[in-house]
PDB file of N, CA and C in Angstrom:
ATOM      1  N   UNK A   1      14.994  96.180 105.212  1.00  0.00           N
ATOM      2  CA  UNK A   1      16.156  96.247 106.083  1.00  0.00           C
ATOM      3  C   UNK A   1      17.298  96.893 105.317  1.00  0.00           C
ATOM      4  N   UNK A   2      18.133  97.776 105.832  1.00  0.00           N
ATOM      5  CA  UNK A   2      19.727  98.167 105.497  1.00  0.00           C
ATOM      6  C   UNK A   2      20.586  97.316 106.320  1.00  0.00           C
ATOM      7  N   UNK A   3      21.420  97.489 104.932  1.00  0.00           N
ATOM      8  CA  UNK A   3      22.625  96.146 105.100  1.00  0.00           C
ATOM      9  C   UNK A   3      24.106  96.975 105.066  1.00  0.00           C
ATOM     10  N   UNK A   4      24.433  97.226 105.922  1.00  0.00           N
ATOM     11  CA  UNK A   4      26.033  97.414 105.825  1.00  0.00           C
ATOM     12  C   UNK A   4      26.804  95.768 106.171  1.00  0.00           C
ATOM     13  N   UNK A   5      28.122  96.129 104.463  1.00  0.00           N
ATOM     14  CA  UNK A   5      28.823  95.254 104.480  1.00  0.00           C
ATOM     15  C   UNK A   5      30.126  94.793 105.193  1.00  0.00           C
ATOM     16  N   UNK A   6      30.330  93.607 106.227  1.00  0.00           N
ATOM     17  CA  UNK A   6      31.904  93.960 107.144  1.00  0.00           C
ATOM     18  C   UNK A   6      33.010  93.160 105.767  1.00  0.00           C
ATOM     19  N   UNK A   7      34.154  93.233 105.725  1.00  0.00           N
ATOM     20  CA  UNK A   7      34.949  92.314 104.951  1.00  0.00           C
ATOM     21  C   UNK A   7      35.382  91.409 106.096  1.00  0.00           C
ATOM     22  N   UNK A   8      35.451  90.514 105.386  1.00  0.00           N
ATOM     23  CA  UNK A   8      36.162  89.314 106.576  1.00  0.00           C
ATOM     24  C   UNK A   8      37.303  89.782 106.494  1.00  0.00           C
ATOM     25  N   UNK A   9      38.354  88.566 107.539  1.00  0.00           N
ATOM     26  CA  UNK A   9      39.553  88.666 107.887  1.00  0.00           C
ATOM     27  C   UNK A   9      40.182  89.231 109.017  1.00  0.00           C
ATOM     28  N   UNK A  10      41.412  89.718 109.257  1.00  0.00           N
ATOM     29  CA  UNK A  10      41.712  89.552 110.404  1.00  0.00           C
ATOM     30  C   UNK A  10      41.734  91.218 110.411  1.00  0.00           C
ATOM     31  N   UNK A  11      41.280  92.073 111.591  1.00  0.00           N
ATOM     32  CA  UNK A  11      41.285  93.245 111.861  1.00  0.00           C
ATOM     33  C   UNK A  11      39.589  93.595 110.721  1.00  0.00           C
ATOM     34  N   UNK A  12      38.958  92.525 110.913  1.00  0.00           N
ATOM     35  CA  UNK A  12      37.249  93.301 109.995  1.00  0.00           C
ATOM     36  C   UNK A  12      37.082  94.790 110.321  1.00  0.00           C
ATOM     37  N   UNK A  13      36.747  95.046 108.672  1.00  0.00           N
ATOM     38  CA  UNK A  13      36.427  96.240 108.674  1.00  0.00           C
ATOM     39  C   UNK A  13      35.355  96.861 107.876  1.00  0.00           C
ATOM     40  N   UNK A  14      34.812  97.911 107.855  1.00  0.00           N
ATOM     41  CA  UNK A  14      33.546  97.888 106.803  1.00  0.00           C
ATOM     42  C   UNK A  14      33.773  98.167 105.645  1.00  0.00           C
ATOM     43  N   UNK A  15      33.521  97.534 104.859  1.00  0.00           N
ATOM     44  CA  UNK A  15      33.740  97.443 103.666  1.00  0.00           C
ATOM     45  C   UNK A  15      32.861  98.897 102.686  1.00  0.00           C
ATOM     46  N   UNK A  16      32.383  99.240 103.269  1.00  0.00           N
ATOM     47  CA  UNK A  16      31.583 100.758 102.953  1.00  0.00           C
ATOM     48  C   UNK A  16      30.539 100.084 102.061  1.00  0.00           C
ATOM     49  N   UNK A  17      29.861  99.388 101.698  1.00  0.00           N
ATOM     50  CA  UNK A  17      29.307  98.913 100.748  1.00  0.00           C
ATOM     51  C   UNK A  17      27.710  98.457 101.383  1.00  0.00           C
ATOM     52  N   UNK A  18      26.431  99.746 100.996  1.00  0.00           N
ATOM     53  CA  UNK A  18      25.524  99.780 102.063  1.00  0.00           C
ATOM     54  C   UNK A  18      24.282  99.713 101.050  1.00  0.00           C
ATOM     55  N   UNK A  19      23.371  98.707 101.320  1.00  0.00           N
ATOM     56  CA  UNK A  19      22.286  98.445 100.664  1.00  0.00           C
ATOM     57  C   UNK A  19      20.734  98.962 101.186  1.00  0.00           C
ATOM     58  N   UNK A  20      20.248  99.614 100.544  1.00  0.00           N
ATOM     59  CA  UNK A  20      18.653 100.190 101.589  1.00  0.00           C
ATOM     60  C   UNK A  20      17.960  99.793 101.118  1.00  0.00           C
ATOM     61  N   UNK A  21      17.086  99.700 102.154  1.00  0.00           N
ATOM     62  CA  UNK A  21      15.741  99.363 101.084  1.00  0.00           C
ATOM     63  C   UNK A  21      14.756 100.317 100.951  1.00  0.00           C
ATOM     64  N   UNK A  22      14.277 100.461  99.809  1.00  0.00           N
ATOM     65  CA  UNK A  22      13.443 101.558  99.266  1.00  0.00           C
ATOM     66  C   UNK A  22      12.608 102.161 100.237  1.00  0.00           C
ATOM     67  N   UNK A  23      11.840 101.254 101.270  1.00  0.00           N
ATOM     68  CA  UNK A  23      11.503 102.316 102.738  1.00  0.00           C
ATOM     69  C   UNK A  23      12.269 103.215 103.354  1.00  0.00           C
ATOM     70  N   UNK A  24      13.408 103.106 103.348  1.00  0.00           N
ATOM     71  CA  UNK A  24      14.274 104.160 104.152  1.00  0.00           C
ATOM     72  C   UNK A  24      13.794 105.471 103.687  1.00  0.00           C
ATOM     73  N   UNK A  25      13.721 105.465 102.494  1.00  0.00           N
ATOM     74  CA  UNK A  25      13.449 106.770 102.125  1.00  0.00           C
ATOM     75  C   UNK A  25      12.609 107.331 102.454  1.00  0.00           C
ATOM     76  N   UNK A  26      10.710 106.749 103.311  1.00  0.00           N
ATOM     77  CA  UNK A  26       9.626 106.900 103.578  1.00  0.00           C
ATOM     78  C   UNK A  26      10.370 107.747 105.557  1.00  0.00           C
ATOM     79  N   UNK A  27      11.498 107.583 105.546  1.00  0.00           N
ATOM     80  CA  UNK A  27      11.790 107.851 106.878  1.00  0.00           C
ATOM     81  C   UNK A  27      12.880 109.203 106.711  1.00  0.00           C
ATOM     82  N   UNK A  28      12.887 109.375 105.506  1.00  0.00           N
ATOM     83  CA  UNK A  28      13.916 110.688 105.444  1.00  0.00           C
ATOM     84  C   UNK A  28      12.995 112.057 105.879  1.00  0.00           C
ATOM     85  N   UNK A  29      13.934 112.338 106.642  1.00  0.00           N
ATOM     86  CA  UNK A  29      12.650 113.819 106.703  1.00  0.00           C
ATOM     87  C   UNK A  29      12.971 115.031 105.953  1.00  0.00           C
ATOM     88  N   UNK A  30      12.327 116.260 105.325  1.00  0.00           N
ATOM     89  CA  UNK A  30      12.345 116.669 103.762  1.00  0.00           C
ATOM     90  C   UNK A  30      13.461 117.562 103.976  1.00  0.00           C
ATOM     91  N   UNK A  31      14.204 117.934 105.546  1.00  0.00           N
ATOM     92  CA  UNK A  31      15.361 118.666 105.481  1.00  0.00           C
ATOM     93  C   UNK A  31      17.004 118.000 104.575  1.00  0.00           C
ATOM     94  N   UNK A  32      17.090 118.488 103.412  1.00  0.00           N
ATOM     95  CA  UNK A  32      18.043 118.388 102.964  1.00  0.00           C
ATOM     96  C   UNK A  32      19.247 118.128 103.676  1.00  0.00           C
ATOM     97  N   UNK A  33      19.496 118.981 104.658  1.00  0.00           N
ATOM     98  CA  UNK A  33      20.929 118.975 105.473  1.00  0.00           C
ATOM     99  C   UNK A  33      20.890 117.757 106.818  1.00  0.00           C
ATOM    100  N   UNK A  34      20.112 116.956 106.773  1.00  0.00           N
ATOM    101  CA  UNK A  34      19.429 115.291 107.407  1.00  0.00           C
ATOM    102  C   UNK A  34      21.133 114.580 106.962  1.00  0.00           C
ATOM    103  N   UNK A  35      21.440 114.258 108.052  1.00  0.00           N
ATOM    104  CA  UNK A  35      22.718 113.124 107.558  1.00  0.00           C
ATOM    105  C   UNK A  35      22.540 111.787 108.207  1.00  0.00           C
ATOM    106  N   UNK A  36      22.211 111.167 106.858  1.00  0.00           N
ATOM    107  CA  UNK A  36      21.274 109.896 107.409  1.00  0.00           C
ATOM    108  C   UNK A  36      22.252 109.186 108.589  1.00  0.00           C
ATOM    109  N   UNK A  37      23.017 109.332 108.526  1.00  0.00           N
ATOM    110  CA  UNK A  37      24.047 108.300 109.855  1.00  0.00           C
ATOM    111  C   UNK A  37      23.679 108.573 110.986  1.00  0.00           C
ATOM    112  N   UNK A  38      23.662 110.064 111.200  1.00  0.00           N
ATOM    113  CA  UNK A  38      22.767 110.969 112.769  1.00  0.00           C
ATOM    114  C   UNK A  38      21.199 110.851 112.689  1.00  0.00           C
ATOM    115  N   UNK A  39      20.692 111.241 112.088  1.00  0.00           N
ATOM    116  CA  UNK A  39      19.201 111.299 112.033  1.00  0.00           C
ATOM    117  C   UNK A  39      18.547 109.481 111.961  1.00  0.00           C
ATOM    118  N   UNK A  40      18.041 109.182 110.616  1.00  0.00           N
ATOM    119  CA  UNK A  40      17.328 108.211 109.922  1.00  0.00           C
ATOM    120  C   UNK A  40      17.718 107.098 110.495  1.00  0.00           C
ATOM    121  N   UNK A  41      19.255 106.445 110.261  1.00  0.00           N
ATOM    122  CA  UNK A  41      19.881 105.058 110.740  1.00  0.00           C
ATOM    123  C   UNK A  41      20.030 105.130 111.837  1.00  0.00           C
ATOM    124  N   UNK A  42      20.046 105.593 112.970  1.00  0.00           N
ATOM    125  CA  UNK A  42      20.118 105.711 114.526  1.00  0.00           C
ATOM    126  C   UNK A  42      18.427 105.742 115.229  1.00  0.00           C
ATOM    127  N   UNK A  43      17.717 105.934 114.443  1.00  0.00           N
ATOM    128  CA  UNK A  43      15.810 105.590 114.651  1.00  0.00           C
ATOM    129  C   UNK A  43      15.816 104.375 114.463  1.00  0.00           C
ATOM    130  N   UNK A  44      16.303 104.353 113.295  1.00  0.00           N
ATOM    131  CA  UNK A  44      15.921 102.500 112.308  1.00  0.00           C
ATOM    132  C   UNK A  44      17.051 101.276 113.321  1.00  0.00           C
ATOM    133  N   UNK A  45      18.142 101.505 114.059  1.00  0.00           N
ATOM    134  CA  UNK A  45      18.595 100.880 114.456  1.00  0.00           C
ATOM    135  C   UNK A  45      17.670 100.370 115.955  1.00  0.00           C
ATOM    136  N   UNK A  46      17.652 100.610 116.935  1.00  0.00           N
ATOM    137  CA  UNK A  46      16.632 100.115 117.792  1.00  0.00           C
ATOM    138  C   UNK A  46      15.470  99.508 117.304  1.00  0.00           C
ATOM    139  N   UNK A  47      15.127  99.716 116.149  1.00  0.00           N
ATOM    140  CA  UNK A  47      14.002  98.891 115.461  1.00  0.00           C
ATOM    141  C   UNK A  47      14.083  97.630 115.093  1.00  0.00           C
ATOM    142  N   UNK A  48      15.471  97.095 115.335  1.00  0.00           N
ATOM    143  CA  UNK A  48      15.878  96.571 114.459  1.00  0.00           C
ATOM    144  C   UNK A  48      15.910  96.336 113.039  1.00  0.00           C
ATOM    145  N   UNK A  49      15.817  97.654 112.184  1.00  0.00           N
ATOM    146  CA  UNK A  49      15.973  97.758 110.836  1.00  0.00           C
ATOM    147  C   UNK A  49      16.820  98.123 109.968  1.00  0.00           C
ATOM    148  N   UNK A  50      18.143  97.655 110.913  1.00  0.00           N
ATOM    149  CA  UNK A  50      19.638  97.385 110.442  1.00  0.00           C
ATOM    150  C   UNK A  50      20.237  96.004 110.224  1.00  0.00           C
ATOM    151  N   UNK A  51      20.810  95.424 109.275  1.00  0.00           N
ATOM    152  CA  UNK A  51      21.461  94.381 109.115  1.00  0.00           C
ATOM    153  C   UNK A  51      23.368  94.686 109.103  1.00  0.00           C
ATOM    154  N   UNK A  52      23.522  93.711 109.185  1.00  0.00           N
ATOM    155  CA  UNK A  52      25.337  93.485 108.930  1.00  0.00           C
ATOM    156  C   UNK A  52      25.526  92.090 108.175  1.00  0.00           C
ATOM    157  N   UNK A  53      26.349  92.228 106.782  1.00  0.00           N
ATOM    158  CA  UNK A  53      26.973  91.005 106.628  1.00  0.00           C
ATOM    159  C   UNK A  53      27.672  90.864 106.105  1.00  0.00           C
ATOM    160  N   UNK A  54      28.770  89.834 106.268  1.00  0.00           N
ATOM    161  CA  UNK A  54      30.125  89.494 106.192  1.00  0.00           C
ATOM    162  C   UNK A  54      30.183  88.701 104.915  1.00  0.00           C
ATOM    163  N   UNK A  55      31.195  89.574 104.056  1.00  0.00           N
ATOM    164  CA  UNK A  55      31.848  89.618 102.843  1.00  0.00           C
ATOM    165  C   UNK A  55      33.215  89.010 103.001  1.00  0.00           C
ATOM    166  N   UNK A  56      33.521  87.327 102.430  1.00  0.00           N
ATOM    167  CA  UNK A  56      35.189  86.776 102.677  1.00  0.00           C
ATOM    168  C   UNK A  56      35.540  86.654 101.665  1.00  0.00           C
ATOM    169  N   UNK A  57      35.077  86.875 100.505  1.00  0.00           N
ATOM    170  CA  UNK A  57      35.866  86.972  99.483  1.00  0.00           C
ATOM    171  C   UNK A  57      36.237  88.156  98.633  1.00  0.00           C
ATOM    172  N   UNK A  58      36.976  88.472  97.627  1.00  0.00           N
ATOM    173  CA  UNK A  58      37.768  89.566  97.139  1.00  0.00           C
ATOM    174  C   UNK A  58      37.157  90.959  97.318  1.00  0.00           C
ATOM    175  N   UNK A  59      37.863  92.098  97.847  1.00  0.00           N
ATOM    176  CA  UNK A  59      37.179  93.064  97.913  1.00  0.00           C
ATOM    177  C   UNK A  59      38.138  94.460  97.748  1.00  0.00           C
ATOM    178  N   UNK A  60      37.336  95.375  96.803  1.00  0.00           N
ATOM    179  CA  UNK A  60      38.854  96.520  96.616  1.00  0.00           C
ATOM    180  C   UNK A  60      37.791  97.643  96.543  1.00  0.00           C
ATOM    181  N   UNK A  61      38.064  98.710  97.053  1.00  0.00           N
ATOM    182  CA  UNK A  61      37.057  99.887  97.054  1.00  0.00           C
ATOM    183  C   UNK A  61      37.263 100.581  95.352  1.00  0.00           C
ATOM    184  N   UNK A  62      36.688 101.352  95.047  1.00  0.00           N
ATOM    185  CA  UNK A  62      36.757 101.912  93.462  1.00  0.00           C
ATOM    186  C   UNK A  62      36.284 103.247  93.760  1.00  0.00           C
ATOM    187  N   UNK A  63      36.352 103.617  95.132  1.00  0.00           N
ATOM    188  CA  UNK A  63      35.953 105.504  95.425  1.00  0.00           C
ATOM    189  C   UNK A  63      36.614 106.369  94.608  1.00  0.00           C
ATOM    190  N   UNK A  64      37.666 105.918  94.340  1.00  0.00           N
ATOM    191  CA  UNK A  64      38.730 106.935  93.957  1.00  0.00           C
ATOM    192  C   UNK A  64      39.362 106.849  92.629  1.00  0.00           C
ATOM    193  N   UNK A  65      39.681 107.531  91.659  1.00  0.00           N
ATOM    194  CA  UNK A  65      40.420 107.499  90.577  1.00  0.00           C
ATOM    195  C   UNK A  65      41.745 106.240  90.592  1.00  0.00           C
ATOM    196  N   UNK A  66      42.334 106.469  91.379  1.00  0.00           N
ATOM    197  CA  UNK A  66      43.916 105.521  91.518  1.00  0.00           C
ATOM    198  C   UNK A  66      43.097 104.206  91.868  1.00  0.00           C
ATOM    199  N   UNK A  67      41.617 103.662  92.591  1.00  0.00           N
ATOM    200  CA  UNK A  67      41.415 102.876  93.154  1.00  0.00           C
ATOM    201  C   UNK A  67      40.792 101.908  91.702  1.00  0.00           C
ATOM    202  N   UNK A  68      40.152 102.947  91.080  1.00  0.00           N
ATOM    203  CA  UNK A  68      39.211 102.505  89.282  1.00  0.00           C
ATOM    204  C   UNK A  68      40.712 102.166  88.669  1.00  0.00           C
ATOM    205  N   UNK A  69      42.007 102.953  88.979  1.00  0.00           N
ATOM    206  CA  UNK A  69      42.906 103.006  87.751  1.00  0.00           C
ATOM    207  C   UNK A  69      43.339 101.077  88.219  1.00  0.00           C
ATOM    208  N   UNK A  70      43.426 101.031  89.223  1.00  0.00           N
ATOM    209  CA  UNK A  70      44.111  99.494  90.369  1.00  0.00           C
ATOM    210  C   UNK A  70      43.219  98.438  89.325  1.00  0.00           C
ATOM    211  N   UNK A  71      41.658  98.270  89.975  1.00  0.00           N
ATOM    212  CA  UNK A  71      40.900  97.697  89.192  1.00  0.00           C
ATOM    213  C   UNK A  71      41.087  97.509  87.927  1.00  0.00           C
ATOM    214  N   UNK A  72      41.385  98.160  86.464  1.00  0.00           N
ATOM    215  CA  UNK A  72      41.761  98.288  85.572  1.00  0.00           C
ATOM    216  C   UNK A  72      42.909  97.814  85.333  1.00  0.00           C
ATOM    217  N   UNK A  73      43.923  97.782  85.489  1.00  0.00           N
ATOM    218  CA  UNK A  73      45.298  97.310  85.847  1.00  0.00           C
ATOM    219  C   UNK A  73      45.063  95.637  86.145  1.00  0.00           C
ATOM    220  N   UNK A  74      43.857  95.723  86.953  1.00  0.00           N
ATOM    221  CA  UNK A  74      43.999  93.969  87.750  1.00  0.00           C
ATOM    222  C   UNK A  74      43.301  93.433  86.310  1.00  0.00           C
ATOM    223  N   UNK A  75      42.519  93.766  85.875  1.00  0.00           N
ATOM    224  CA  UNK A  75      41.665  93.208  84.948  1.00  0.00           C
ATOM    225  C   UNK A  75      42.011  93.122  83.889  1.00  0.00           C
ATOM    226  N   UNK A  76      42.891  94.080  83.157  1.00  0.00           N
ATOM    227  CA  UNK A  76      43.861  93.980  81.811  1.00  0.00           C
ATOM    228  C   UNK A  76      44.786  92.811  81.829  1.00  0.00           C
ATOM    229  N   UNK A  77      45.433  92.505  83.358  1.00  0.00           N
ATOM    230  CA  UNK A  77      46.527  91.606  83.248  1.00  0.00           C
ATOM    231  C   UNK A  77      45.528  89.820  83.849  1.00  0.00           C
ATOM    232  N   UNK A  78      44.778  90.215  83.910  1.00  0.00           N
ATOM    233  CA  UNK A  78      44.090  88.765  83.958  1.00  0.00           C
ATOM    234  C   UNK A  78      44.059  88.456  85.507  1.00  0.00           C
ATOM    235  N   UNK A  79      43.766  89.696  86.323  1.00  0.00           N
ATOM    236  CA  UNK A  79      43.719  89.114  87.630  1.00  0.00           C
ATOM    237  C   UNK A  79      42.672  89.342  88.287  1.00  0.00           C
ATOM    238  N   UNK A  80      41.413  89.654  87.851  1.00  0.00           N
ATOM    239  CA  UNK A  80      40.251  90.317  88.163  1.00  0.00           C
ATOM    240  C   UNK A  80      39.762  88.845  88.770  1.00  0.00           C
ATOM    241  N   UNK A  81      40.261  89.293  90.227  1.00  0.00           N
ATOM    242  CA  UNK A  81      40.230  88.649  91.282  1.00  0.00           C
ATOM    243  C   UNK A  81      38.704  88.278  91.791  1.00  0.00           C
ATOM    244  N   UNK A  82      38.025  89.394  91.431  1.00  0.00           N
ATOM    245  CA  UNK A  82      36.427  89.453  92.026  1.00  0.00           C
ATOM    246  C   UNK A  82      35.851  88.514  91.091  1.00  0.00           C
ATOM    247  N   UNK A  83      35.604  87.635  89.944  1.00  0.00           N
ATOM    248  CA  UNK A  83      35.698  86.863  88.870  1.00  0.00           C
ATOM    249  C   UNK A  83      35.601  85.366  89.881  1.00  0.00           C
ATOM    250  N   UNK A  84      35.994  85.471  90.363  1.00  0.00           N
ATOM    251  CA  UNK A  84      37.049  83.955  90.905  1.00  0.00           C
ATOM    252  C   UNK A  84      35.082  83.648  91.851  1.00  0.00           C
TER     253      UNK A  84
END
């Protein structure tokens, strides 16, 4: 099963944070330019071979340079919240 993560709280949102399982890949088809969101996960969903689950505790994305620099910052000053 694939797992996309929601964050709790008020206005949930997805937390972008998506787990597969090593079959998915048995469902990719060998065209490179395949964007699994249109193609692969829209088959596997009627299959039910999609999950969702809800994340309520600490959560900060790290996509981005300023987002790694945040993280770093929280964790130098003793607030590495995700810890807890």
């Amino acid at each position: 099963m694939t797992t996309v993560t929601l964050c709790g709280g008020e206005g949930e949102r997805l937390c972008d944070e998506t787990v597969y399982n090593p079959e998915l890949f048995d469902c990719l088809p060998d065209n490179p330019a395949t964007m699994l969101e249109v193609g692969p996960l829209r088959r596997l969903a009627p299959e039910g071979k999609l999950g969702v689950s809800r994340h309520e505790g600490f959560w900060q994305p790290m996509g981005t340079c300023q987002e790694f620099a945040l993280m770093n910052r929280l964790c130098a000053a003793g607030n590495a919240l995700w810890t807890e």
